[in-house]
Protein backbone atom coordinates (compact mmCIF):
# COMPACT_ATOMS: atom_id res chain seq x y z
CA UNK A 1 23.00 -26.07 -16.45
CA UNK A 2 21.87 -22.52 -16.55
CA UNK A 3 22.17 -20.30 -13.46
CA UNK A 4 19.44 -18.16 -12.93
CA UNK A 5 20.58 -14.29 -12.26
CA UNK A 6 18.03 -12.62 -10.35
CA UNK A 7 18.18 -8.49 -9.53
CA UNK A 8 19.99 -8.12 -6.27
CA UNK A 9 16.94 -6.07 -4.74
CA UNK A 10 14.69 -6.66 -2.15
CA UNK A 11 10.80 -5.67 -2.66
CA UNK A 12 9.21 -5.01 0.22
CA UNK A 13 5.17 -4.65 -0.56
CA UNK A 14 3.32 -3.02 2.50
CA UNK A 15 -0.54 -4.56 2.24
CA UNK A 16 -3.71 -4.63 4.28
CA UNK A 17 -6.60 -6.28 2.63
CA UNK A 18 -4.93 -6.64 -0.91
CA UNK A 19 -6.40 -9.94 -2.15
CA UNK A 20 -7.64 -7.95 -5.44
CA UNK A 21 -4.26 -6.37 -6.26
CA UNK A 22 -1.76 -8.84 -4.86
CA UNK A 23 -1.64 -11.30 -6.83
CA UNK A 24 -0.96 -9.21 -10.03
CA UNK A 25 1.60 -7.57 -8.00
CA UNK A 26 3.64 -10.60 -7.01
CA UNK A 27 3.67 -12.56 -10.55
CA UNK A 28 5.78 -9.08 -12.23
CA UNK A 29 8.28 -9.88 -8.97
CA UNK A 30 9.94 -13.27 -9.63
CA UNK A 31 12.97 -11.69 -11.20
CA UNK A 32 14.09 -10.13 -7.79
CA UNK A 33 16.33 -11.84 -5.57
CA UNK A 34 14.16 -10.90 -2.26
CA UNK A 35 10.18 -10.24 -1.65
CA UNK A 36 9.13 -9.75 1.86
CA UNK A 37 5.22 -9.03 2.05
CA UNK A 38 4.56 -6.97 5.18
CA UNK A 39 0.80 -7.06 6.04
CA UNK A 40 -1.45 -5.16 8.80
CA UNK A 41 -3.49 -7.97 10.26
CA UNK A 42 -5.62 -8.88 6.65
CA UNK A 43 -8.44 -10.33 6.71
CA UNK A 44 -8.92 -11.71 3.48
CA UNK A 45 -7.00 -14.14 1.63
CA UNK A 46 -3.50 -11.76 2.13
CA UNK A 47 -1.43 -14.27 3.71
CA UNK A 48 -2.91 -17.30 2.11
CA UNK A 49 -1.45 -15.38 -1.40
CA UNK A 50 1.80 -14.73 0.05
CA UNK A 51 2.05 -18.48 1.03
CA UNK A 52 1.23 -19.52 -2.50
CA UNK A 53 4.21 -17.74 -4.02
CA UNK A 54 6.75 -18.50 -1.20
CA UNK A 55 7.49 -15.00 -0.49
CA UNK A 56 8.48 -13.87 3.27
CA UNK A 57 5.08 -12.74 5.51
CA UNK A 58 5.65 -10.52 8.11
CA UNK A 59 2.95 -9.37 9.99
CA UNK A 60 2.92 -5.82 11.35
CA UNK A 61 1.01 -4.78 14.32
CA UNK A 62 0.67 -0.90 14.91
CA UNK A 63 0.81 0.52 18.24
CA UNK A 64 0.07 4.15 17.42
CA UNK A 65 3.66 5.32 17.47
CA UNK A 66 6.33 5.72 15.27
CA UNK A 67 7.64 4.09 13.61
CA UNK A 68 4.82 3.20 11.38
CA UNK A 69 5.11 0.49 8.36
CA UNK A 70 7.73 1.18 6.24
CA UNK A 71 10.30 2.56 8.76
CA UNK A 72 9.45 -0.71 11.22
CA UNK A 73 10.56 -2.76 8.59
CA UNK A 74 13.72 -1.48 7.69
CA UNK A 75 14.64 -1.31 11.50
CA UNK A 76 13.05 -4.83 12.22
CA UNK A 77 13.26 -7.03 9.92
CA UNK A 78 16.31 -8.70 8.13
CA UNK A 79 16.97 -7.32 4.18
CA UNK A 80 19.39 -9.30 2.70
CA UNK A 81 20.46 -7.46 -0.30
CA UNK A 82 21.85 -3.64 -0.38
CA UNK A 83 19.04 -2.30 -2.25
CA UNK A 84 15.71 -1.98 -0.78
CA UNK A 85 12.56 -0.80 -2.98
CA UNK A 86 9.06 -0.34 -1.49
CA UNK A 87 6.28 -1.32 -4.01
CA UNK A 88 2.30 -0.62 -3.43
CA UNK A 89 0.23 -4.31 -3.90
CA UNK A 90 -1.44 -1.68 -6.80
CA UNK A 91 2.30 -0.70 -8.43
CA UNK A 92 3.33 -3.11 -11.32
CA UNK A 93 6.86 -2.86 -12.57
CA UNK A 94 7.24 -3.35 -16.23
CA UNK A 95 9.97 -5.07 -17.91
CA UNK A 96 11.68 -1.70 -19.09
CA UNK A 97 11.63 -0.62 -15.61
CA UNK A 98 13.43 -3.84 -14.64
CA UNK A 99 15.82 -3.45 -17.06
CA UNK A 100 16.99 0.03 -16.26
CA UNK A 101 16.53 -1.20 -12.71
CA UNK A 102 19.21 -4.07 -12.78
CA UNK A 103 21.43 -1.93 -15.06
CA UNK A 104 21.73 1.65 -13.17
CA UNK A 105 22.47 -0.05 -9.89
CA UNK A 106 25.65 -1.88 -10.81
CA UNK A 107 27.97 1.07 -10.99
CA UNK A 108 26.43 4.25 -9.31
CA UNK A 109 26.78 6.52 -6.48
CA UNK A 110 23.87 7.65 -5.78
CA UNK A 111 22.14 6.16 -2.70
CA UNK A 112 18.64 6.61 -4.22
CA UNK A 113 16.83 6.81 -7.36
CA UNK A 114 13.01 8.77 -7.88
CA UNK A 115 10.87 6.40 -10.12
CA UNK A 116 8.17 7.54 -12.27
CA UNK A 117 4.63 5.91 -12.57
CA UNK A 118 1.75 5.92 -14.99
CA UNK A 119 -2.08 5.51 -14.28
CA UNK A 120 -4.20 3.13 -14.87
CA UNK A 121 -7.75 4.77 -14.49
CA UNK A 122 -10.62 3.06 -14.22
CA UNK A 123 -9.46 0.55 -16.70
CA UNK A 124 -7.70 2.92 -19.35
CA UNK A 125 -3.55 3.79 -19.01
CA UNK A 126 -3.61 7.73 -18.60
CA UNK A 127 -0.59 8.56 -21.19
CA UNK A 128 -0.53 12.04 -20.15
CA UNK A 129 -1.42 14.81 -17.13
CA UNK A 130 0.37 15.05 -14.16
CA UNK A 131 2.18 11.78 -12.51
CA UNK A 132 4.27 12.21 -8.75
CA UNK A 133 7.29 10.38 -9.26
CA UNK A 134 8.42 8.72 -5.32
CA UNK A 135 11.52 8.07 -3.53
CA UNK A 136 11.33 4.61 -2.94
CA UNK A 137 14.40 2.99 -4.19
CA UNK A 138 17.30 3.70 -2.09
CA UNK A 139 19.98 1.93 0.01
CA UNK A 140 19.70 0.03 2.90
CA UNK A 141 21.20 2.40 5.59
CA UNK A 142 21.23 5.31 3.56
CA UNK A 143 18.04 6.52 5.73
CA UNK A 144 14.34 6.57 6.22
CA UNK A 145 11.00 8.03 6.25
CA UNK A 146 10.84 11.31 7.73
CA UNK A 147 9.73 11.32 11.49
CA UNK A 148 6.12 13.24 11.82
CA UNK A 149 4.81 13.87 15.36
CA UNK A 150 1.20 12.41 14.41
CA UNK A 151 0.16 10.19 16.98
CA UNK A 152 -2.68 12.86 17.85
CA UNK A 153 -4.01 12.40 14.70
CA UNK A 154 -3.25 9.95 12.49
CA UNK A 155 -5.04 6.40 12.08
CA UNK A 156 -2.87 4.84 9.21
CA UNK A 157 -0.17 2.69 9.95
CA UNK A 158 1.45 3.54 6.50
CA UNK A 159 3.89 6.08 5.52
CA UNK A 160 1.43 7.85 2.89
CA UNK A 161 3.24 11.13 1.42
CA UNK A 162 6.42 10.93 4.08
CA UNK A 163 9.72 10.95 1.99
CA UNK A 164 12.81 9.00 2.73
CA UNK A 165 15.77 11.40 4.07
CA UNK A 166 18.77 9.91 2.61
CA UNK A 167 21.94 10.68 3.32
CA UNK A 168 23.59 11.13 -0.49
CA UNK A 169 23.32 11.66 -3.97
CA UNK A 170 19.73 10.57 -5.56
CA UNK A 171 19.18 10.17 -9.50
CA UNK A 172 16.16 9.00 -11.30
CA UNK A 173 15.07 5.85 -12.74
CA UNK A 174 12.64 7.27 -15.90
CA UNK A 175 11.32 3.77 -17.00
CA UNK A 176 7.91 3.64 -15.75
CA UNK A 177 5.58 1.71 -12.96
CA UNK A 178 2.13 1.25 -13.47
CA UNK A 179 -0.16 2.14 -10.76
CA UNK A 180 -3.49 0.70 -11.31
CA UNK A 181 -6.59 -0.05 -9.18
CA UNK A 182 -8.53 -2.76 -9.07
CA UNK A 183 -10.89 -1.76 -6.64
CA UNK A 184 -12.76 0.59 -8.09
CA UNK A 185 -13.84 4.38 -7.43
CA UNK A 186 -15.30 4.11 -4.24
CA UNK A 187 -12.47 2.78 -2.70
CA UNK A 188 -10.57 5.15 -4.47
CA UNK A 189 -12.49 8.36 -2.97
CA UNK A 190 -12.97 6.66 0.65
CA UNK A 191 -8.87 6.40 0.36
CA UNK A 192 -8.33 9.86 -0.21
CA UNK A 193 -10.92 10.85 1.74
CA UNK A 194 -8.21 9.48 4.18
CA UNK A 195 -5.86 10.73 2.71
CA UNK A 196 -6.75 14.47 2.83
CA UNK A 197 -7.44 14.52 6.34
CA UNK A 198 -3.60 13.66 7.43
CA UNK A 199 -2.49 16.10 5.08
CA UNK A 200 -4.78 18.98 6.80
CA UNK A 201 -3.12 18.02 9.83
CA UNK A 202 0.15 17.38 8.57
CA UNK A 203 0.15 21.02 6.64
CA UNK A 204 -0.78 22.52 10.25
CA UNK A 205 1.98 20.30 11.93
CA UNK A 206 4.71 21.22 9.33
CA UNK A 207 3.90 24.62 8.19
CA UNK A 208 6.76 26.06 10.81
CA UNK A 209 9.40 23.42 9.58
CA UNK A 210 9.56 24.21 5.84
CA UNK A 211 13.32 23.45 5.73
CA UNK A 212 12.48 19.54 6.34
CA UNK A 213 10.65 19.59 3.00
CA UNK A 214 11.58 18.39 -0.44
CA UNK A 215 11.41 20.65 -3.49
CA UNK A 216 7.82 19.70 -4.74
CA UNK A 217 6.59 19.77 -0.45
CA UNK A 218 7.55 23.21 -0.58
CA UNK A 219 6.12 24.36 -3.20
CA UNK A 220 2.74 22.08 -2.49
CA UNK A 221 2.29 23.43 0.98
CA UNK A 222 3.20 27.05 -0.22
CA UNK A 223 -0.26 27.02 -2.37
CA UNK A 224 -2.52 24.28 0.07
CA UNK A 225 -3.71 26.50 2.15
CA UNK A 226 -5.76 28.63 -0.49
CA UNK A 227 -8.75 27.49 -2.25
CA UNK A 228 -7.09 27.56 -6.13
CA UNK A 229 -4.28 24.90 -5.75
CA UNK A 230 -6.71 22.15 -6.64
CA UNK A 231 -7.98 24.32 -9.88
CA UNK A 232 -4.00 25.25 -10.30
CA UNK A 233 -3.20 21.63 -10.32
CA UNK A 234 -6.08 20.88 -12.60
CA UNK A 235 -4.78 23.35 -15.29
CA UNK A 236 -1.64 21.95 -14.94
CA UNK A 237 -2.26 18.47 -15.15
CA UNK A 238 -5.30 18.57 -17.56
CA UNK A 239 -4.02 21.29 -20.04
CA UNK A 240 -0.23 21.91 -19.55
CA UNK A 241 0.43 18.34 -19.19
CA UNK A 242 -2.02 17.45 -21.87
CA UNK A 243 -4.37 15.28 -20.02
CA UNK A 244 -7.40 16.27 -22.00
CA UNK A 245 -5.40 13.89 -24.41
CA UNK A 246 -6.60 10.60 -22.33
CA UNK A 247 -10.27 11.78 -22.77
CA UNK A 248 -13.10 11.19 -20.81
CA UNK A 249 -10.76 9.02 -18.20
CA UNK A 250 -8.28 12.00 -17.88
CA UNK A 251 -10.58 14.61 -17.22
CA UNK A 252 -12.31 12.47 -14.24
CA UNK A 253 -9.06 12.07 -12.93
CA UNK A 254 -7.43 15.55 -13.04
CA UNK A 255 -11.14 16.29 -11.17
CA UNK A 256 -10.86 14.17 -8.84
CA UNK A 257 -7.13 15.48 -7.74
CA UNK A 258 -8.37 19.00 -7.95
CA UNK A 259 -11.68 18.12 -5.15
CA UNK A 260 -8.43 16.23 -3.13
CA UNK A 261 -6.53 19.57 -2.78
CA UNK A 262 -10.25 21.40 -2.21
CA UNK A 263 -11.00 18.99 0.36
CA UNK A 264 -7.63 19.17 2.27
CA UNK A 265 -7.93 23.58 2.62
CA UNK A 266 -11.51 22.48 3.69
CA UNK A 267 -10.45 20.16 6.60
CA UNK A 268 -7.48 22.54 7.32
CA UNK A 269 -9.82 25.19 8.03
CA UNK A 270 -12.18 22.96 9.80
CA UNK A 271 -9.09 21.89 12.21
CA UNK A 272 -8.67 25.79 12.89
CA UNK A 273 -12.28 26.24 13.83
CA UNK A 274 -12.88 23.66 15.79
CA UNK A 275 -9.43 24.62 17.42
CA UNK A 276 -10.31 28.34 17.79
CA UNK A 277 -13.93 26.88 19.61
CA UNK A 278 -11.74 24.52 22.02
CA UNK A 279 -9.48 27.75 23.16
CA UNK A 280 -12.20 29.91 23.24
CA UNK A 281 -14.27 27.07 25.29
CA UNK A 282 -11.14 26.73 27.72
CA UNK A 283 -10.75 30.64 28.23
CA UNK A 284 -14.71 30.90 29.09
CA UNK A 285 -13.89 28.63 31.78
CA UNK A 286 -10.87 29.87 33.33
């Protein structure tokens, strides 16, 4: 009788509302040794998926404070296998990826690896322009998500662009996940729509604590606060990167990242007004 090896990792998938992308999500996972779906109050079919392929549910209810999501569940909820790696219900791992996956961490000392993804883009794999690898394979008790004072101003219960501070060496997985969205483009925009407004407010929280930031943070928030980074990052991505390569599909979506960077110096300098008006408004007063 054959035993069946699986890779001594444990996915955790952080969902709300993922009924379209979940299921895809969970049928690339069966190789792993541990799944652990941890959901913020769904109320769609979530949890009935999760039930159907006998992974662990946990349900996670956000009071506003930190920790949020991700850094909840590694200090709440039991991971029984040294390596921990935090999947979106829209990241797919391929089988390359699981190969170099199970491989690398048998003998290595780092404590982390960055992993690489592709796009999938309105139903076409983007082959070139600009991809952000993340940190999110790494070692249970090696660290967390960074801590970000943003109960003032935050809604989402998610780590979104926080990175894990670990405490060793971190090397690279290059094997690639596929990010792909089933949900179309207007849940796309409304998401970064999100999106840019806690990184406004996380620019103007941060700018004085540049030494907490990664390489590719500092050199992001050196440039977000003028109005070319989106058009740099456009160039970049579209023309240095090769983008115009994927057509039609990679020129929408090196726009689209260029009007997220225009909207985020908007809403930064909308914070500032309406922060100028509130002092000005107090000093009238006194």
């Amino acid at each position: 009788m054959s035993i069946e090896i699986r890779i001594p990792v444990t996915v955790v998938v952080p969902v709300k509302n993922e009924e379209k992308n979940l299921p895809a999500c969970l049928d690339l996972l069966q190789e792993f040794d541990e799944v652990i779906v941890v959901d913020s109050n769904s109320t769609d079919r979530t949890p009935a998926i999760v039930e159907k392929y006998h992974h662990k549910y946990v349900n996670f209810q956000w009071n506003g404070q930190f920790p949020k999501k991700r850094n909840w569940t590694l200090r709440n909820v039991p991971i029984r296998n040294k390596w921990v790696l935090f999947l979106d219900a829209d990241e797919f791992v391929t089988d390359a990826f699981k190969k170099e996956l199970a491989k690398v961490i048998q003998n290595t000392d780092n404590v982390g690896f960055w992993l690489h993804y592709t796009n999938d883009f309105m139903g076409r794999v983007l082959k070139h322009g600009a991809c952000m690898p993340k940190l999110a394979l790494f070692k249970v008790g090696a660290g967390e998500y960074e801590f970000i004072d943003e109960k003032a101003w935050s809604h989402l219960d998610m780590e979104i662009h926080e990175h894990p501070i670990l405490d060793g060496k971190v090397g690279e997985i290059k094997a690639p996940i596929v990010h792909r969205e089933f949900r179309g483009l207007t849940h796309y925009i409304q998401k970064h729509n999100d999106y840019s407004s806690w990184e406004a407010h996380r620019f103007l929280t941060m700018k004085d604590k540049k030494g907490e930031l990664t390489f590719r943070q500092k050199v992001k928030y050196r440039f977000i606060d003028t109005w070319f980074l989106g058009f740099m990052y456009f160039c970049y991505s579209y023309f240095y990167k090769l983008g115009f390569l994927d057509g039609k599909m990679g020129y929408i979506y090196a726009a689209y990242k260029m009007q997220y960077f225009f909207n985020v110096k908007a809403k930064i300098e909308e914070i500032r007004v309406e922060e100028t008006q509130s002092h000005k408004e107090m000093t009238d007063e006194n």
